[in-house]
Every structure is written in C-alpha cells, then in structure tokens.
Protein backbone atom coordinates (compact mmCIF):
# COMPACT_ATOMS: atom_id res chain seq x y z
CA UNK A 1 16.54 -18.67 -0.81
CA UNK A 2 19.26 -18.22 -3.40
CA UNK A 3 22.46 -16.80 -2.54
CA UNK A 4 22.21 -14.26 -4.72
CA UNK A 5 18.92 -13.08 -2.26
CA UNK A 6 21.43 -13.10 0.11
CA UNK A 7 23.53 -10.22 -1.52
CA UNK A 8 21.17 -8.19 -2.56
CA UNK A 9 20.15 -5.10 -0.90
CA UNK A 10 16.76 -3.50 -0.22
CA UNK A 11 16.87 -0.89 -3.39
CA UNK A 12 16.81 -4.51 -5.51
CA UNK A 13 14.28 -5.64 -3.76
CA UNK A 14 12.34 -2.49 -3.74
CA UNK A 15 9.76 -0.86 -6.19
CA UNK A 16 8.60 2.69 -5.64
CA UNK A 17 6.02 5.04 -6.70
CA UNK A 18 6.30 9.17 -5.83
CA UNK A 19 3.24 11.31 -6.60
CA UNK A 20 2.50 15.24 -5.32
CA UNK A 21 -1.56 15.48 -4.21
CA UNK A 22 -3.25 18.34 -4.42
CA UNK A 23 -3.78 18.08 -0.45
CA UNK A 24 -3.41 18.62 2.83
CA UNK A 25 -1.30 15.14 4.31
CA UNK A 26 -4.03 14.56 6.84
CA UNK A 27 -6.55 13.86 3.83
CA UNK A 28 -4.01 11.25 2.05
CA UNK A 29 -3.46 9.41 5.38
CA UNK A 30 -6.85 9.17 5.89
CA UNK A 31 -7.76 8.17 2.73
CA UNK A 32 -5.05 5.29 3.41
CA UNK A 33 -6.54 4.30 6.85
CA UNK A 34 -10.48 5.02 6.81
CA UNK A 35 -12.01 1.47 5.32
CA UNK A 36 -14.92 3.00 3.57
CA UNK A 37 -12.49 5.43 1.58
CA UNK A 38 -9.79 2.50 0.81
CA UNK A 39 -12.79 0.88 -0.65
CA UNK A 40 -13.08 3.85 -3.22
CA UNK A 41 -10.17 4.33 -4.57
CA UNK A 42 -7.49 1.18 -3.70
CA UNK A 43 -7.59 -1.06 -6.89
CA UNK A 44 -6.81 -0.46 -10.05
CA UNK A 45 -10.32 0.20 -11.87
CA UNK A 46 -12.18 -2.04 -12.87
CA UNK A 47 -11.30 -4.00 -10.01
CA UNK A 48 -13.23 -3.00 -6.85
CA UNK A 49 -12.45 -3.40 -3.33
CA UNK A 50 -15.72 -5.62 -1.35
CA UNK A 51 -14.53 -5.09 1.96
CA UNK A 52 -11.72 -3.62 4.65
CA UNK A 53 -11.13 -3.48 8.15
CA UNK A 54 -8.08 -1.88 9.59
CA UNK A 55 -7.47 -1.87 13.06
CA UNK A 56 -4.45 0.94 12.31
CA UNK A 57 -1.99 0.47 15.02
CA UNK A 58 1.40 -0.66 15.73
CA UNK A 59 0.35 -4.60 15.93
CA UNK A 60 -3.35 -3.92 14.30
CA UNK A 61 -4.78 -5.76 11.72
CA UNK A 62 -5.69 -5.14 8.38
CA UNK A 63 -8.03 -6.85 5.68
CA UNK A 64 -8.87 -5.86 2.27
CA UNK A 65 -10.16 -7.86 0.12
CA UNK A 66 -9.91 -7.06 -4.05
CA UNK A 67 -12.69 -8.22 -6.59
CA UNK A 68 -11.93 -8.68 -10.00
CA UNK A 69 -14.01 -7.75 -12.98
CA UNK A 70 -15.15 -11.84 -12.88
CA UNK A 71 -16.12 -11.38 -9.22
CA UNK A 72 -13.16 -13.55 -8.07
CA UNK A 73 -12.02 -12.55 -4.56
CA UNK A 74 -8.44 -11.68 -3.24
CA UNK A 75 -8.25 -11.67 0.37
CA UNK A 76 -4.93 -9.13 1.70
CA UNK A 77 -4.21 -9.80 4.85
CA UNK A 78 -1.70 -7.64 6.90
CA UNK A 79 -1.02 -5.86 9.90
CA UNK A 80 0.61 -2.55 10.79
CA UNK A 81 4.21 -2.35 11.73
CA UNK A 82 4.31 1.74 12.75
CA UNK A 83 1.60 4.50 12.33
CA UNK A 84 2.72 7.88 12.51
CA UNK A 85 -0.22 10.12 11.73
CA UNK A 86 -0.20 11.86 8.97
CA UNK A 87 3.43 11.16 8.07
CA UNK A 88 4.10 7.21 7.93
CA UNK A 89 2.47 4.01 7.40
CA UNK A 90 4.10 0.83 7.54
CA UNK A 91 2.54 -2.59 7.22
CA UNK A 92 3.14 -6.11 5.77
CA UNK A 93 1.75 -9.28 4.97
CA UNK A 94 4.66 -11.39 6.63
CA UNK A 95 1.72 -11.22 9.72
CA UNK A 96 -1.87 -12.32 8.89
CA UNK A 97 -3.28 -11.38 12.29
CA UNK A 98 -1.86 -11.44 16.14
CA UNK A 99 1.60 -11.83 15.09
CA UNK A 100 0.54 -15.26 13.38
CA UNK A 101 2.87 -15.17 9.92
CA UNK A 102 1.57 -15.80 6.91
CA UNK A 103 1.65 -18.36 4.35
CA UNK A 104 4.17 -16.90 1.96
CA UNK A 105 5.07 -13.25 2.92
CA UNK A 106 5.51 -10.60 -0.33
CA UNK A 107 6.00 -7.52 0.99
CA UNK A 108 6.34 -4.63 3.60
CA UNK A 109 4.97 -1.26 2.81
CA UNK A 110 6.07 2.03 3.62
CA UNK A 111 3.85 4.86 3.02
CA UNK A 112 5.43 8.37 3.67
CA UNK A 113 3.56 11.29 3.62
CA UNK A 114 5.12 15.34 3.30
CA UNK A 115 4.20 18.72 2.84
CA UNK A 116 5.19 19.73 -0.70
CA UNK A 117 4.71 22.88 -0.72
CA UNK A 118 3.00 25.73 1.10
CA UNK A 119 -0.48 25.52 -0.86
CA UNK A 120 -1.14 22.29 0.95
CA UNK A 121 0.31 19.37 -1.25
CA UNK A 122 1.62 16.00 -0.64
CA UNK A 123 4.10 14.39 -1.72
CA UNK A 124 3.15 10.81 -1.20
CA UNK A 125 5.55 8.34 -1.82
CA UNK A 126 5.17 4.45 -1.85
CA UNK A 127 8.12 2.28 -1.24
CA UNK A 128 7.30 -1.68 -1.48
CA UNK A 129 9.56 -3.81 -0.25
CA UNK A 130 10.11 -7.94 -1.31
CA UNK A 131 11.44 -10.71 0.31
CA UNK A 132 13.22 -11.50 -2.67
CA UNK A 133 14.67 -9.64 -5.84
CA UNK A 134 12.04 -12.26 -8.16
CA UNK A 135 9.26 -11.34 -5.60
CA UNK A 136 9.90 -7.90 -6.35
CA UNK A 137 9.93 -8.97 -10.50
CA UNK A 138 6.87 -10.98 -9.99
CA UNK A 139 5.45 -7.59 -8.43
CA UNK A 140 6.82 -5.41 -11.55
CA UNK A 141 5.51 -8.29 -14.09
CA UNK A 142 2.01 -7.75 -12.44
CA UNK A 143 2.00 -4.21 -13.62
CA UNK A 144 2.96 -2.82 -9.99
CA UNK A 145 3.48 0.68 -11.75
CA UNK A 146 1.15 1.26 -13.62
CA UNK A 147 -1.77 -0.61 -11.20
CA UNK A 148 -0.22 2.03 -7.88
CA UNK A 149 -0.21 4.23 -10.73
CA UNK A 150 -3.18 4.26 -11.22
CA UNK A 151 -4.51 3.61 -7.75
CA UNK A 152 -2.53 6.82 -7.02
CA UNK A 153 -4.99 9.04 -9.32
CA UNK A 154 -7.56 7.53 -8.00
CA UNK A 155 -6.89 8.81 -4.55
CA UNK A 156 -5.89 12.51 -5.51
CA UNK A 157 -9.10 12.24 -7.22
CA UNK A 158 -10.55 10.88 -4.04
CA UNK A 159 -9.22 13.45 -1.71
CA UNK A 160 -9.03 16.47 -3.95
CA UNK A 161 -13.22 16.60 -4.55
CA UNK A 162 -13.32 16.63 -0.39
C-alpha cells in the first residue's frame, strides 16, 4: 500500500451516486435484494445480468454474475455486512463466501434508502467505498457514474411500472 493510502480518508476513497425514485423505499430495497428483479435492471444496458443469488443477511452471501454484449461472464461475489430493511444495505467483496476473503477486495457498498417526501419517494443514495484512492480511480475510469447512473434509471423504471 502506498503511504499516501495511508493518509487518505474515506471521502477519497469514496464515489457516490444520489437519485429521488418515484417510490415507496420498500420497492427500491426490494428491487436491491429480490434476485429475479436485480437481474432486470443491475447492469448498465446492454450488459445483462445471467444469474444472482443473495442470501441477504448479516454474514449472507451474494452472487451476481454480469454478461457482456460478447457473452463474456463476470462473476461478483460478496456478502452482506448489515441489512436493515428498507433503510440500509451494506455488502462487500473483501468476503467471497463464509467469511473466506477474496482474491483482491474493491469495494464495500452502502446502500441507504429514505423517504423523500410525503408522496412516497426515495431518495436512494449509493456510497462505494475502495480500498485504495487508485481503486476508487480505476472505479471512476470504468465509467462508475455514468454505468450506476444508468443502472439507477433502470431501477426507478423497474419499480415505478409496479
């Protein structure tokens, strides 16, 4: 790790995305922890997601696995760090499964979830955390913004035609 990892603080190591849904918080969270929804709306189109499993729990497991346009496969593994329902999400990929860590850890997620107003909105906020400040450039390089973005539209799509 470089020293200057070692001075840095979380907001350096931290990329977030804020949107307000057009729904009640207990659609967003589910959309977040029911598999067969997460396969609907979770990568940026035209990727697709081929399969999830989430076992959502403090301690539970979590696959979901991204296909790109080729039909190359991306395996996520995770597993959850705190579930609040309909309010918080946390997981990360520092654990693969049972507490076994993985390979190269990226990044711990914290989903919050809160009532925007009194017609039934969210405000849904994503707040990715890095191991590293370049982790956290590698993620911005990838296009985290406007690929959340865009997952994020997806979603209130998702959840607003329920």
């Amino acid at each position: 790790m470089a020293v200057t990892d070692k001075m840095s603080t979380v907001a350096d190591r931290e990329l977030t995305l804020t949107s307000i849904i057009d729904a009640p918080r207990a659609a967003v969270f589910k959309a977040w922890t029911d598999p067969e929804l997460v396969k609907q709306w979770f990568a940026p189109s035209p990727w697709t997601i081929s399969a999830a499993q989430m076992d959502v729990r403090p301690g539970g497991e979590s696959l979901v696995v991204m296909r790109s346009p080729e039909g190359v496969e991306f395996p996520n593994r995770g597993v959850y760090l705190e579930v609040v329902e309909n309010k918080r999400l946390v997981f990360t990929d520092a654990y693969v499964t049972a507490w076994e860590p993985s390979e190269k850890p990226f990044m711990t997620v914290v989903l919050t979830f809160e009532d925007e107003d009194a017609d039934s909105k969210t405000r849904y906020t994503a707040r990715v955390r890095h191991w590293t400040v370049e982790d956290r450039m590698a993620h911005e390089q990838m296009g985290f913004h406007a690929g959340w973005g865009q997952c994020a539209d997806q979603l209130a799509a998702l959840v607003t035609m329920r």
